[in-house]
C-alpha atoms as a PDB file:
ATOM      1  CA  UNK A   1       0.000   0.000   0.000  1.00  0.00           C
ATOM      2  CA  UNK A   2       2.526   2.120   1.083  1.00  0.00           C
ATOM      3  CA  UNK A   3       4.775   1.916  -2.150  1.00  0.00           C
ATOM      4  CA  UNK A   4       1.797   2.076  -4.457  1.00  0.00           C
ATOM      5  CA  UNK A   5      -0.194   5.288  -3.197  1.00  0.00           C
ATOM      6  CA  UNK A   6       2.868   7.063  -1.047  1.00  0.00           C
ATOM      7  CA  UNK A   7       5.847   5.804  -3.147  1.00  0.00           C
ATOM      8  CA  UNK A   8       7.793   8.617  -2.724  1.00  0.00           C
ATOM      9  CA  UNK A   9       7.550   8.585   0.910  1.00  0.00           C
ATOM     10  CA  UNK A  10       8.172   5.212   1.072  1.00  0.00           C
ATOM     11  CA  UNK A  11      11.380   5.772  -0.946  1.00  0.00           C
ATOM     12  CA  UNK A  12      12.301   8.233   1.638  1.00  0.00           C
ATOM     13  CA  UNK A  13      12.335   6.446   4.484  1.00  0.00           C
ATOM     14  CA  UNK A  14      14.116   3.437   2.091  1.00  0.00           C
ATOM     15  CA  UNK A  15      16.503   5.723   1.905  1.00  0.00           C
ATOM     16  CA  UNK A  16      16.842   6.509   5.054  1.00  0.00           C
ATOM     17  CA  UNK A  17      17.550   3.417   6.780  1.00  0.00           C
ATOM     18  CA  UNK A  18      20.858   2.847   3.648  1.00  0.00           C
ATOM     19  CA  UNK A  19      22.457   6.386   5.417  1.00  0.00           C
ATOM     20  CA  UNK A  20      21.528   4.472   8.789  1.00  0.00           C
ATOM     21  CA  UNK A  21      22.841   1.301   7.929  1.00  0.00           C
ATOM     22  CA  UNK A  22      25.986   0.484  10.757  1.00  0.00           C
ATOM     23  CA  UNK A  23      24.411   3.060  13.497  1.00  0.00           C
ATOM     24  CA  UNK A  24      21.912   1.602  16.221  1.00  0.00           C
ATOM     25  CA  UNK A  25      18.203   1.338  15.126  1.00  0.00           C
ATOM     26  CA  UNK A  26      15.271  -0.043  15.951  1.00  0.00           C
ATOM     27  CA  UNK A  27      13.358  -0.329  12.503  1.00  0.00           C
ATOM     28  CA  UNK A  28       9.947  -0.418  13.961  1.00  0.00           C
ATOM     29  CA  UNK A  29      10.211   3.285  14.896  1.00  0.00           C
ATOM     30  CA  UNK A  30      10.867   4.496  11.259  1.00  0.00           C
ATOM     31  CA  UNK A  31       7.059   5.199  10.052  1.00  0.00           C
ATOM     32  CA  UNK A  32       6.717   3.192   7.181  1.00  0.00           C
ATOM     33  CA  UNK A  33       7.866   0.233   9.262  1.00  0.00           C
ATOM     34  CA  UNK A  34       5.752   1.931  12.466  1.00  0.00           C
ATOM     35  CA  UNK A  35       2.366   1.872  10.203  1.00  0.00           C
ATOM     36  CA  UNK A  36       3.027  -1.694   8.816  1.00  0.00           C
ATOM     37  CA  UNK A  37       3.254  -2.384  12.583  1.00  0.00           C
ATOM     38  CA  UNK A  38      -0.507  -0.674  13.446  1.00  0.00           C
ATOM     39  CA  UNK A  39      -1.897  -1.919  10.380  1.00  0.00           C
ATOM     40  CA  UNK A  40      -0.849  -5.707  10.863  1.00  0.00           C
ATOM     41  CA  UNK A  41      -1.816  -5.718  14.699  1.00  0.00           C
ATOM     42  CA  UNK A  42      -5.339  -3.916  13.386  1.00  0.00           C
ATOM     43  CA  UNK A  43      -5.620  -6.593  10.875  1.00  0.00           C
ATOM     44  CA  UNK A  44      -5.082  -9.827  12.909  1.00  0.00           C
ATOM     45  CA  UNK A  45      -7.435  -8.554  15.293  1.00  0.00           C
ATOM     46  CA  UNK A  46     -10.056  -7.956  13.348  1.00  0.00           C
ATOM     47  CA  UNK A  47      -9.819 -11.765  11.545  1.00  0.00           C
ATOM     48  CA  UNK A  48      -8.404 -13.235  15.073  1.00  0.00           C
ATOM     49  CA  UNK A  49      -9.554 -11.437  17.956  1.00  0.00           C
ATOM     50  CA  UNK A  50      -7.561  -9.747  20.133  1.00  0.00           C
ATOM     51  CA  UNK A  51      -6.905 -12.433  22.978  1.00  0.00           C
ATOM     52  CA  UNK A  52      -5.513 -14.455  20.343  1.00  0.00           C
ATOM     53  CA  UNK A  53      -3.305 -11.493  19.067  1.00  0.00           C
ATOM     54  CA  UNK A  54      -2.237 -10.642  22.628  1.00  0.00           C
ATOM     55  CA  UNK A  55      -1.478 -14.058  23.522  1.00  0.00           C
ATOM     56  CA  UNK A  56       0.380 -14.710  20.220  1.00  0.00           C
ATOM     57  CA  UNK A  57       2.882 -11.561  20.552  1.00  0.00           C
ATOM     58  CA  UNK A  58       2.998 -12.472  24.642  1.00  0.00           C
ATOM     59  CA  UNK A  59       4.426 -15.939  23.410  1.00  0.00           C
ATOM     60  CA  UNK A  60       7.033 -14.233  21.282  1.00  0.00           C
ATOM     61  CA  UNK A  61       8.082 -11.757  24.206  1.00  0.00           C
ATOM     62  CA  UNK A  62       8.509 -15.494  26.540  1.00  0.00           C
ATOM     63  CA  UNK A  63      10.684 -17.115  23.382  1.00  0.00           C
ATOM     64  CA  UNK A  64      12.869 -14.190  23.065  1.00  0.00           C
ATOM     65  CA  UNK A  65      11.919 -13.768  20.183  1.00  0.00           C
ATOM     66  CA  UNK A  66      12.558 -10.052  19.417  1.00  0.00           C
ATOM     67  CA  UNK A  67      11.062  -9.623  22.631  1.00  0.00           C
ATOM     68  CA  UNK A  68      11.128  -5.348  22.088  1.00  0.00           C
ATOM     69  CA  UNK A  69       9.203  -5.775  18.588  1.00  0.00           C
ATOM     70  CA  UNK A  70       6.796  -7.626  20.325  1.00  0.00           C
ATOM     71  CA  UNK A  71       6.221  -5.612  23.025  1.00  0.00           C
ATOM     72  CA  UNK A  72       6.157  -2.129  20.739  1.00  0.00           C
ATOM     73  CA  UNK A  73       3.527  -4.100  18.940  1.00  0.00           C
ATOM     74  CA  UNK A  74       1.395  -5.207  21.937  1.00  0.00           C
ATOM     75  CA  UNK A  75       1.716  -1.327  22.817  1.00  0.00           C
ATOM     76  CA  UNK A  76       0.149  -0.111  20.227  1.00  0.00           C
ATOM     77  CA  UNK A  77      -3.213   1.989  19.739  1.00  0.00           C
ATOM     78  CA  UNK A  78      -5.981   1.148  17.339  1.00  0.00           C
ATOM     79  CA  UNK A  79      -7.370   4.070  17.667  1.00  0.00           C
ATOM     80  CA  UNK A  80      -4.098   5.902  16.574  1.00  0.00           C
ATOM     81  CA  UNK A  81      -4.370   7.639  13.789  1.00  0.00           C
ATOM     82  CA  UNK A  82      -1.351   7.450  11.548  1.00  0.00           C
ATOM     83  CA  UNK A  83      -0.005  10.165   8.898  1.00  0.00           C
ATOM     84  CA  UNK A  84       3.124   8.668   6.567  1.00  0.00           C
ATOM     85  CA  UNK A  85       3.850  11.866   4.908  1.00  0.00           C
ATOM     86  CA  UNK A  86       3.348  13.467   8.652  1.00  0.00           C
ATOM     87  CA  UNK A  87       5.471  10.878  10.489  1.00  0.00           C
ATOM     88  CA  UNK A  88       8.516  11.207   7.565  1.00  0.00           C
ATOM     89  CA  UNK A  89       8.834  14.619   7.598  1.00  0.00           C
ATOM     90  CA  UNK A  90      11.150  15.490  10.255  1.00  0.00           C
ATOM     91  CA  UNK A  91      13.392  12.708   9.582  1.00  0.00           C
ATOM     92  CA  UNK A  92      13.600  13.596   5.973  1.00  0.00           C
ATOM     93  CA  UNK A  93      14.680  16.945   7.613  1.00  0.00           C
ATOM     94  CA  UNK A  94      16.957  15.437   9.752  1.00  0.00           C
ATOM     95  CA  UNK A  95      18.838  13.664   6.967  1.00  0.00           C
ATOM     96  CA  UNK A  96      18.354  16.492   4.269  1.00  0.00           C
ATOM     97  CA  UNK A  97      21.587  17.507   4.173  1.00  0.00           C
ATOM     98  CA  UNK A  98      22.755  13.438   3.804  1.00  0.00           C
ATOM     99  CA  UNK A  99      19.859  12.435   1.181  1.00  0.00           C
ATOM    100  CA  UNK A 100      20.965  15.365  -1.247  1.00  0.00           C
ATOM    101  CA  UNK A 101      24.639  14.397  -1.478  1.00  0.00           C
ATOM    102  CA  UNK A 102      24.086  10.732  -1.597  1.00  0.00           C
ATOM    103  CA  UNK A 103      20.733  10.533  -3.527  1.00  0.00           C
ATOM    104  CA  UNK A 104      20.597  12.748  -6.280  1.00  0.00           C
ATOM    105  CA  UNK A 105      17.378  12.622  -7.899  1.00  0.00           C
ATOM    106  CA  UNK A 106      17.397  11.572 -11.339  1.00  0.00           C
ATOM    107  CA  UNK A 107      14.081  11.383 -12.395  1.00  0.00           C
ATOM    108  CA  UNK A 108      10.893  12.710 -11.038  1.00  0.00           C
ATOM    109  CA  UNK A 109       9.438   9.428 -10.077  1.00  0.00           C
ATOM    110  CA  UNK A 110      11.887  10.080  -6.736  1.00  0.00           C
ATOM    111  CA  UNK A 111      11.925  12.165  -4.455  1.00  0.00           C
ATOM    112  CA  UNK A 112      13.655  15.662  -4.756  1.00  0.00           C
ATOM    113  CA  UNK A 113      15.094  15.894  -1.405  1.00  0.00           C
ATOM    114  CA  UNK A 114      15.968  19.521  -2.852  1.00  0.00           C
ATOM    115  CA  UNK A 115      12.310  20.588  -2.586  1.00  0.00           C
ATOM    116  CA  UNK A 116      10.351  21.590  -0.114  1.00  0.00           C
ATOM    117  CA  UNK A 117       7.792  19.389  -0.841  1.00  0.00           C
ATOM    118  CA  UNK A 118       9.960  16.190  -1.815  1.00  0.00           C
ATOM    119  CA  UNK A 119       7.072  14.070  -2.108  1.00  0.00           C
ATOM    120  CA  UNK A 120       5.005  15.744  -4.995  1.00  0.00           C
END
């Protein structure tokens, strides 16, 4: 979804995580990764339930596995309401400087990290 109606967001954050790549992160906090998160939990509980949901990430927290994930996801609010282009924003601004020297756009299917409004 996210690729198809907010590509170049999407591509953005993409981007984002390559200048990141060696530096501590925890990729559920970048927002496309943070939305997948709130949509998939929404999801299962709507075809599941939640006690199964709940139950299912409280199991993954007692495996170890990626206890943190699990418990970001079981943290979650349904009734959060979620803005891509919102949530990129300052960390497109954060990494402006970065994205422009090592991402120079070529076409105009990317984003323009020159622009104000990249994402048009």
């Amino acid at each position: 979804m996210q690729y198809g109606f907010n590509y170049k967001v999407r591509q953005a954050v993409s981007l984002i995580q390559v200048i990141y790549i060696g530096e501590p992160m925890v990729p559920w906090r970048l927002p496309c990764e943070y939305e997948a998160q709130l949509i998939s939990k929404k999801v299962a509980i709507s075809i599941l339930g939640d006690k199964v949901v709940l139950t299912f990430a409280e199991q993954k927290i007692m495996s170890g596995n990626d206890p943190e994930k699990w418990r970001f996801f079981m943290g979650l609010d349904l009734d959060e309401s979620f803005d891509l282009l919102e949530r990129t924003k300052p960390w497109v601004n954060k990494y402006r400087q970065e994205l422009i020297e090592k991402f120079p756009t070529n076409n105009s299917e990317e984003p323009d990290f020159t622009k104000d409004n990249w994402w048009e």
